[in-house]
Protein backbone atom coordinates (compact mmCIF):
# COMPACT_ATOMS: atom_id res chain seq x y z
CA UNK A 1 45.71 26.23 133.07
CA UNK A 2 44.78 26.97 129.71
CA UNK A 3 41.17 24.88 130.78
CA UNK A 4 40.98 27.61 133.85
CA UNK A 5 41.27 30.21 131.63
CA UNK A 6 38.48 29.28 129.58
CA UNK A 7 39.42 28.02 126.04
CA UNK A 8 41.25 24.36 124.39
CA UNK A 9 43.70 24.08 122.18
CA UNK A 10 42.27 22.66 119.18
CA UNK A 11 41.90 19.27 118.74
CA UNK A 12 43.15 17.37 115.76
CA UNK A 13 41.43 17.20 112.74
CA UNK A 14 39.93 20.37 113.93
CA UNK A 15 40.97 22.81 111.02
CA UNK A 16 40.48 20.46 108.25
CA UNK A 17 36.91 20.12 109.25
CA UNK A 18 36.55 23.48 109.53
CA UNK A 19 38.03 24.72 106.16
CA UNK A 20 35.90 21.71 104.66
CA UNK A 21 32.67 23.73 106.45
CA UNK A 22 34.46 27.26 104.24
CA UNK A 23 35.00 25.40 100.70
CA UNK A 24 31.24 23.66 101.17
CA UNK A 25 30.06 27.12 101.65
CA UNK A 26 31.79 29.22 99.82
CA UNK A 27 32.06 29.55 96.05
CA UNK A 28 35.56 30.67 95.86
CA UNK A 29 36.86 27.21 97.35
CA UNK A 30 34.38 25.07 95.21
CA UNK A 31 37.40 24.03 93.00
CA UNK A 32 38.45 20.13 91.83
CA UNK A 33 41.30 19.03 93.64
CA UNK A 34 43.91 18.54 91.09
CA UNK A 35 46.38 16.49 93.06
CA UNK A 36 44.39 13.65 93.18
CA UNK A 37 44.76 11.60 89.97
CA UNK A 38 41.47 11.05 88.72
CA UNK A 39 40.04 7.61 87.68
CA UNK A 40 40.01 6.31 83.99
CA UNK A 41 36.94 6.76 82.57
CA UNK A 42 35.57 3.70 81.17
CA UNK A 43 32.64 3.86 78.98
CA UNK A 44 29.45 2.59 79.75
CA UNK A 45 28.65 -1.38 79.16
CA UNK A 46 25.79 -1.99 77.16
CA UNK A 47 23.74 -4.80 78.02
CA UNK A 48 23.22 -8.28 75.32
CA UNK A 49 19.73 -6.29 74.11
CA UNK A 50 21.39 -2.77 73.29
CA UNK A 51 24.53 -4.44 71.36
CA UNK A 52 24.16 -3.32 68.10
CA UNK A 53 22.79 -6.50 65.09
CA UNK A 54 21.56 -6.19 61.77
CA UNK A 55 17.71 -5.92 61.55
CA UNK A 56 15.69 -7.92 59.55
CA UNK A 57 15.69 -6.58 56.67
CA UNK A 58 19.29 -6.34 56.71
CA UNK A 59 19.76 -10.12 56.94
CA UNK A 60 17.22 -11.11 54.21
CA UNK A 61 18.94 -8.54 51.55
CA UNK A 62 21.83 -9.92 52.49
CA UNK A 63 20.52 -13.57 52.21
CA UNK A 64 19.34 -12.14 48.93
CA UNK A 65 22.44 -10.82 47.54
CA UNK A 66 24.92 -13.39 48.43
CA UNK A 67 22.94 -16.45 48.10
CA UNK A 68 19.90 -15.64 46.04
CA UNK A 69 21.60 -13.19 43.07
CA UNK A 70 25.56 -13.89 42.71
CA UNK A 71 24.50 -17.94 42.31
CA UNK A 72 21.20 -17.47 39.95
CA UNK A 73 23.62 -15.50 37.81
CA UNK A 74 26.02 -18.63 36.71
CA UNK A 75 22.06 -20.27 36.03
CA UNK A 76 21.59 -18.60 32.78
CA UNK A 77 25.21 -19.32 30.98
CA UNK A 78 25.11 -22.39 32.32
CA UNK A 79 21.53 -23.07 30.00
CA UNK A 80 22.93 -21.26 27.22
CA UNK A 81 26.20 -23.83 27.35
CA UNK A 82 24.05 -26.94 27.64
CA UNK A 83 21.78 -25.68 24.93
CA UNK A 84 24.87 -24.78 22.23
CA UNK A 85 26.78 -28.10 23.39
CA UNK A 86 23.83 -30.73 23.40
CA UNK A 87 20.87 -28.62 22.10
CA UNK A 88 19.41 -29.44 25.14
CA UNK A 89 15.50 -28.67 25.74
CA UNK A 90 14.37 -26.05 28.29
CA UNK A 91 11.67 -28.00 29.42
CA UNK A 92 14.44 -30.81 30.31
CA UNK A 93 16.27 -28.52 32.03
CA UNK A 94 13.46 -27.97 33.98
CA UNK A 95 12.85 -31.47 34.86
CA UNK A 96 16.12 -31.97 35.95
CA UNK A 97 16.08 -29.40 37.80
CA UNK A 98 13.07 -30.22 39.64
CA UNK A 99 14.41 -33.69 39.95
CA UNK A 100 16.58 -32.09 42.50
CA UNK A 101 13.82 -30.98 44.72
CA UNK A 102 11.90 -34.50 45.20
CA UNK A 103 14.33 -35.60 48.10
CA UNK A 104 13.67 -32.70 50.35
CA UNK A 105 10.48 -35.16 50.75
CA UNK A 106 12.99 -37.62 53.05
CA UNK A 107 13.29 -34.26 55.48
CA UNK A 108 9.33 -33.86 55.54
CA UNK A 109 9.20 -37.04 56.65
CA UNK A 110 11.50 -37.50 58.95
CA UNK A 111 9.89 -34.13 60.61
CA UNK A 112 6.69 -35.63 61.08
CA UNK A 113 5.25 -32.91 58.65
CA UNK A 114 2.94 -33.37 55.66
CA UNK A 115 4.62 -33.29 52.02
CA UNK A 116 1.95 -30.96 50.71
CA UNK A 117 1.47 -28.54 53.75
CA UNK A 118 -1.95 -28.48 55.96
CA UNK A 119 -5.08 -28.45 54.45
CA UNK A 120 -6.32 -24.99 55.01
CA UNK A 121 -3.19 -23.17 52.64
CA UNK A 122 -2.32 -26.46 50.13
CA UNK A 123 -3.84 -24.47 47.68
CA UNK A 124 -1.98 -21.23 48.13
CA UNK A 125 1.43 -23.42 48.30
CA UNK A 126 0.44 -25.09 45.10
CA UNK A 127 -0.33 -21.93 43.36
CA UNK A 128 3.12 -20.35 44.80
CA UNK A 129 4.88 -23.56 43.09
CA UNK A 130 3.38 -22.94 39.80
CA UNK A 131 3.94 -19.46 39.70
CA UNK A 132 7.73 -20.37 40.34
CA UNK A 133 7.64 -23.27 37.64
CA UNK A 134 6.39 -20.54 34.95
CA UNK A 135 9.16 -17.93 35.92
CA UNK A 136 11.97 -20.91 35.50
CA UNK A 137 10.33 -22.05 32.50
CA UNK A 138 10.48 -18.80 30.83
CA UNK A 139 13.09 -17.97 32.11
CA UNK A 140 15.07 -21.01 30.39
CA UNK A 141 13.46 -20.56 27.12
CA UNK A 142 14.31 -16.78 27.19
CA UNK A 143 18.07 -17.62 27.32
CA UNK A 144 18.17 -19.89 24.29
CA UNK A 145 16.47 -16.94 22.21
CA UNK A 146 18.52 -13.76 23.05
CA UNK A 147 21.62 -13.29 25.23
CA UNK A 148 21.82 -14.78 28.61
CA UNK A 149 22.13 -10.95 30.02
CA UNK A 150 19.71 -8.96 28.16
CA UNK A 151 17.48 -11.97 29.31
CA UNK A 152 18.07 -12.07 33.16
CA UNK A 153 17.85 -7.92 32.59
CA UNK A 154 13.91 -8.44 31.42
CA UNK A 155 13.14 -11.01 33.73
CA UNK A 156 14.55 -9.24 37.10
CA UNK A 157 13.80 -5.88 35.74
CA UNK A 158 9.78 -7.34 35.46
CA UNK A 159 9.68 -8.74 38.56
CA UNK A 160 11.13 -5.79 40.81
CA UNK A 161 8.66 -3.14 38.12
CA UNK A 162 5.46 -6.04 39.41
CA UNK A 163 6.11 -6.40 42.85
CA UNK A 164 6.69 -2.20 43.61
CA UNK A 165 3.26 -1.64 41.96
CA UNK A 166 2.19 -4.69 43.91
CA UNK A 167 3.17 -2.36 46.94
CA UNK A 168 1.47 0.18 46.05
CA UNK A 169 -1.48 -1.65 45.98
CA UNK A 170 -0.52 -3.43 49.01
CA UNK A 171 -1.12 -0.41 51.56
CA UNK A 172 0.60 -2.96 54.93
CA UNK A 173 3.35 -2.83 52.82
CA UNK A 174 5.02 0.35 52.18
CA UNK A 175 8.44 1.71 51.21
CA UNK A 176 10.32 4.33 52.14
CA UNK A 177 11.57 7.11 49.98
CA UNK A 178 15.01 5.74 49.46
CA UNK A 179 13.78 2.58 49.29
CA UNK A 180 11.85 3.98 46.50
CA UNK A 181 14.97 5.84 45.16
CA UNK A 182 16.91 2.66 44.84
CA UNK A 183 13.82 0.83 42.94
CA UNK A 184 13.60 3.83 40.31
CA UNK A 185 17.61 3.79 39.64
CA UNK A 186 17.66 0.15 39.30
CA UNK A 187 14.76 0.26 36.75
CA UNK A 188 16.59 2.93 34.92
CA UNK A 189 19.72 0.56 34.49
CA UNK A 190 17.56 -2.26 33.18
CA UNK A 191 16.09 0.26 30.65
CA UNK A 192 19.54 1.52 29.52
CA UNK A 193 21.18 -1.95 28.95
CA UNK A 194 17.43 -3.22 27.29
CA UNK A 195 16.76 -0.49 24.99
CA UNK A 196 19.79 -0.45 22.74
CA UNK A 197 19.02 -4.07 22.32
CA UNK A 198 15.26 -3.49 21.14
CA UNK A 199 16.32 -0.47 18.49
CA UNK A 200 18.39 -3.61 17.07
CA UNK A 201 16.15 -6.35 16.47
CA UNK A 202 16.15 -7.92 12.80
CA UNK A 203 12.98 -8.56 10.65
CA UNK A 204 11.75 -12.02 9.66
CA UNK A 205 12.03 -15.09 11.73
CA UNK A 206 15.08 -13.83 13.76
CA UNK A 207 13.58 -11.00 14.94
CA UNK A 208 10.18 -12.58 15.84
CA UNK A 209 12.08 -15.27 17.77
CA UNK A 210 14.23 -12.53 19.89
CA UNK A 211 11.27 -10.61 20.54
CA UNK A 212 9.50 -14.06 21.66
CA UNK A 213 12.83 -14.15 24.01
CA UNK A 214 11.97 -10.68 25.77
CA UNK A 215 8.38 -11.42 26.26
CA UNK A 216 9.15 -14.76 27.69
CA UNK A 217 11.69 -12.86 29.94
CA UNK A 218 9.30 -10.01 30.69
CA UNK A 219 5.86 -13.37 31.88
CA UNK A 220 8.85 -14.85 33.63
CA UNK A 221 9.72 -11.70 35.94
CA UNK A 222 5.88 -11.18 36.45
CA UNK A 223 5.47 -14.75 37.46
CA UNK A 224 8.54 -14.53 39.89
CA UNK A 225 6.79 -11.01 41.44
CA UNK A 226 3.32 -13.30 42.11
CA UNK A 227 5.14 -16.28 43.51
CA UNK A 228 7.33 -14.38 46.04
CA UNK A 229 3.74 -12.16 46.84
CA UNK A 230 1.95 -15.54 47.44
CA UNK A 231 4.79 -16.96 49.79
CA UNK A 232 5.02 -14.18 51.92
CA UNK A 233 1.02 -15.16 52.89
CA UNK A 234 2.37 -18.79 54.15
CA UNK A 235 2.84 -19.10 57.92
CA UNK A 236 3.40 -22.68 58.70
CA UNK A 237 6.06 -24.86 60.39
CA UNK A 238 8.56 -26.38 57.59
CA UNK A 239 7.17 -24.08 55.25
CA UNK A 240 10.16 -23.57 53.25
CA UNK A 241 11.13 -27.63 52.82
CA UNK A 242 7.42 -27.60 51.69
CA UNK A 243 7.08 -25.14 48.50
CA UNK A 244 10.58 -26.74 47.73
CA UNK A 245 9.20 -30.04 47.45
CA UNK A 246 5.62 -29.12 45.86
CA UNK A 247 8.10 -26.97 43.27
CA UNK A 248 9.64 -30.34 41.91
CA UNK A 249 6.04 -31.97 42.28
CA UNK A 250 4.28 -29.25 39.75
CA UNK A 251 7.23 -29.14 37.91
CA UNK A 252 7.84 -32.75 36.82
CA UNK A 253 3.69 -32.18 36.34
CA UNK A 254 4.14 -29.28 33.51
CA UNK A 255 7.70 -30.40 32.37
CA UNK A 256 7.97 -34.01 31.48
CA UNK A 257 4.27 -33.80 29.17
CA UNK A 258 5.40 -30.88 27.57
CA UNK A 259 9.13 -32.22 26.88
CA UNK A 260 6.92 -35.02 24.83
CA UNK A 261 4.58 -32.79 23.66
CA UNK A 262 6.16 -29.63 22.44
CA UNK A 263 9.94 -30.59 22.28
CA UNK A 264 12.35 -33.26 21.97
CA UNK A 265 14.24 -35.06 24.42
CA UNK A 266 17.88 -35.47 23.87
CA UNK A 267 20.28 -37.42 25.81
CA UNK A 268 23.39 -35.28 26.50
CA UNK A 269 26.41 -37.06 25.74
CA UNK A 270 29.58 -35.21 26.44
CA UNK A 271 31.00 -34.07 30.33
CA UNK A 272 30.30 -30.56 29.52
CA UNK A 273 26.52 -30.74 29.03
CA UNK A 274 26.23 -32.93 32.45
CA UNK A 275 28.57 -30.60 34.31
CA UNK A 276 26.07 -27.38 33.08
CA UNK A 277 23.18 -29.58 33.88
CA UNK A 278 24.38 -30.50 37.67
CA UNK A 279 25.22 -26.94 38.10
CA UNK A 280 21.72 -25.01 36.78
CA UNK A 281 20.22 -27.60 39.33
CA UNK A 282 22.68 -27.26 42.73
CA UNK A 283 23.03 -23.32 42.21
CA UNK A 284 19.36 -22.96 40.41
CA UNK A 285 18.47 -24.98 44.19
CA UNK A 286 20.44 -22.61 46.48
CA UNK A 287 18.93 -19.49 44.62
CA UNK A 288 15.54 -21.09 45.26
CA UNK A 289 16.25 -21.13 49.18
CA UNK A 290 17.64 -18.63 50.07
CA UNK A 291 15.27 -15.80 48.19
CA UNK A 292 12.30 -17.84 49.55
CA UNK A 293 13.74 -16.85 52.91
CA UNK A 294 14.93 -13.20 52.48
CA UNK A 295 11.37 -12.56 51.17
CA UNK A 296 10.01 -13.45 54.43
CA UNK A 297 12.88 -10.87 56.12
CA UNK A 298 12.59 -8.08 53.51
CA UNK A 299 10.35 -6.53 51.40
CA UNK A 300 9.59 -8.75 47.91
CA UNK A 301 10.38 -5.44 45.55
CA UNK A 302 13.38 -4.67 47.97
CA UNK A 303 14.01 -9.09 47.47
CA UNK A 304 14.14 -8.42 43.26
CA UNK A 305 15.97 -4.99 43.29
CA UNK A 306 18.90 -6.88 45.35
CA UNK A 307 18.62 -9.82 42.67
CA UNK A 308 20.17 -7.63 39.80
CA UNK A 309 23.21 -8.63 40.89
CA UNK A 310 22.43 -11.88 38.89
CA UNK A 311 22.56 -9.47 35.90
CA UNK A 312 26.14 -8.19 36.60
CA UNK A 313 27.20 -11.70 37.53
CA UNK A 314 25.45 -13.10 34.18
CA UNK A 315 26.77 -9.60 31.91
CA UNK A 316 30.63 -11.08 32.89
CA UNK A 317 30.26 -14.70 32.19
CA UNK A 318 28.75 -13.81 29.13
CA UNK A 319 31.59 -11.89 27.86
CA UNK A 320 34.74 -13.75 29.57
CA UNK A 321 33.03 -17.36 28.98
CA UNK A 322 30.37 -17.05 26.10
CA UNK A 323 32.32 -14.74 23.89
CA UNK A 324 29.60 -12.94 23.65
CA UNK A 325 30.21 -9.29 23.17
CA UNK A 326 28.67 -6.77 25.79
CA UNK A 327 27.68 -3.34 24.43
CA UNK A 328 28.64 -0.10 26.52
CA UNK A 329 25.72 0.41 27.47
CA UNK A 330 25.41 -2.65 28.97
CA UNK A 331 28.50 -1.65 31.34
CA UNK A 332 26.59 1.59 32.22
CA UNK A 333 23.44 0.00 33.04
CA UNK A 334 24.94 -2.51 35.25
CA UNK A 335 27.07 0.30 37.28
CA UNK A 336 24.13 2.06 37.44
CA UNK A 337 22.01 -1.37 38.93
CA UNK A 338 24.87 -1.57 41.29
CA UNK A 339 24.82 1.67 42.70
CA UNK A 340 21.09 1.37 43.40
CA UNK A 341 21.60 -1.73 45.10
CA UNK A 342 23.92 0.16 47.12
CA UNK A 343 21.47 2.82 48.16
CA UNK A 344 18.75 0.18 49.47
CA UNK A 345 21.12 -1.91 51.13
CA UNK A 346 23.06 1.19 52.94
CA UNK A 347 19.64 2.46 53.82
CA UNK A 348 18.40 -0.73 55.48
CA UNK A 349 21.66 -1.30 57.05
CA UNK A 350 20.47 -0.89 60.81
CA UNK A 351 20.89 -1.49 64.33
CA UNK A 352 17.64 -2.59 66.30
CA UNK A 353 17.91 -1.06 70.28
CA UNK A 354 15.80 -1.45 72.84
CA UNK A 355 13.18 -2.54 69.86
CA UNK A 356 14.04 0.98 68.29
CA UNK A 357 15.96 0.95 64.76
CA UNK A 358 18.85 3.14 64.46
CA UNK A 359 21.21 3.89 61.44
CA UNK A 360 24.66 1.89 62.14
């Protein structure tokens, strides 16, 4: 009947459609529908190339700091302690230091590669080794003439001053401006715990010798700045077993004729002189390493201003195992050297993201 009459009840599901068709078109009923719980929101994965690592740079200061600075720091005491025990020659220190290099040549070998690198960049790898055996050499001297601190403050103070103006004659290789901030504080902490020192020095022979001391400090920093310049030209397979090896080569080569020649050898007797030997040449060895691979992450001045934590690290042995005493301004110069390592290693502390770099 009610189909003769000419409508139909409405069939199910009917009105729902229909007040679907009235919220869809009209604002009023445009509303969430809080009934419904609504799912957790999860956030979004990122994929293995957008996970946040440590850029290059990053992992060569790093390098730097914990295995090139904190061990070359226990280097210089160490000298000092074989010198006052045994009066023990630099130049033998040297040798048995580089003494420690020669069996690198068994991994050479066993790699197929050639001891002295290829042809075309011997030359550069042999220059790179002597510019490293006149930094150690001074470097060893240096200790036995003034303290082990004010020493390793001339010679990494040299080296970071050589290789920033080597950047800025070195256009490929800028800086930025905290980058630059961190060099210039760093260089102002060297320069308060070195200038007390100089107002000091006595006349006569004592004075002459410490002032030998700094320069040999200061030609040992430069040398360092030129070496780590000449490695970062090297692009080879095995490159870093190689200037390892041709270090102990040249080495032995400039050492052992001017032991004989301009010193005299002496056969260290007691445990203690052995013991500071084996350790200048293990940690002296590590140091080597691993700042001849952060300079080929980082930049070489960034590479130095990082290695002034050897200073710090060589300020405390000197006063809690040398009984030497450290002057105030020794303390301030070394916070201050600290806090600029700070800035550059905060600054280059940085994610790499879809091959963009962005500030962790």
């Amino acid at each position: 009947m009610a189909g003769a009459l000419g409508f139909r009840p409405p069939e199910p599901g009917g009105e729902e459609e229909v007040q679907g068709k009235m919220a869809g078109s009209h604002p009023y009923f445009n509303l969430p529908d809080f009934t419904q719980p609504s799912p957790p929101s999860t956030p979004p994965s990122l994929s293995s190339n957008q996970r946040c690592r440590p850029s290059d740079t990053t992992k060569g200061l790093l390098v730097a700091l914990l295995g090139g600075g904190l061990p070359a720091g226990f280097v210089g005491p160490f000298s000092r302690m074989a010198y006052q025990t045994s009066h023990l020659p630099s130049m033998e220190l040297l040798m048995c230091r580089c003494l420690l290099h020669l069996p690198i040549a068994v991994l050479l070998k066993l790699r197929g590669d050639p001891l002295l690198g290829p042809p075309d960049i011997r030359g550069r790898a042999c220059l790179h080794a002597l510019f490293n055996v006149l930094s150690i050499g001074c470097a060893y001297s240096a200790v036995q003439l003034v303290p082990v601190g004010n020493a390793a403050t001339i010679r990494k103070g040299s080296s970071t001053v050589c290789s920033a103006l080597l950047a800025l004659c070195l256009k490929s290789q800028g800086l930025s401006g905290y980058d630059w901030c961190g060099l210039l504080g760093s260089t102002l902490g060297l320069i308060i715990i070195v200038v007390p020192g100089l107002g000091t020095l006595q006349e006569g022979t004592e004075g002459l010798y410490t002032a030998l001391g700094y320069v040999l400090a200061f030609l040992g920093g430069l040398a360092l700045s030129l070496g780590l310049l000449v490695y970062r030209s090297l692009h080879f397979p095995s490159c870093l077993p190689t200037v390892a090896f041709l270090f102990g080569v040249v080495g032995l080569m400039a050492s052992v004729p001017g032991l004989f020649v301009l010193q005299t050898p002496v056969l260290p007797k007691d445990p203690l002189s052995w013991s500071c030997v084996a350790g200048v040449g293990i940690l002296a060895l590590v140091s080597f390493v691993c700042v001849s691979y952060a300079v080929t992450m980082a930049h070489p001045a960034l590479v130095c201003a990082v290695l002034h934590s050897e200073v710090v690290v060589a300020l405390m042995l000197q006063s809690c195992v040398l009984y030497e005493t450290v002057a105030p301004s020794d303390i301030m110069g070394a916070g201050v050297v600290l806090g600029s390592i700070a800035i550059i290693t905060t600054q280059n502390l940085s994610c790499e993201r879809e091959g963009q770099v962005e500030v962790c």
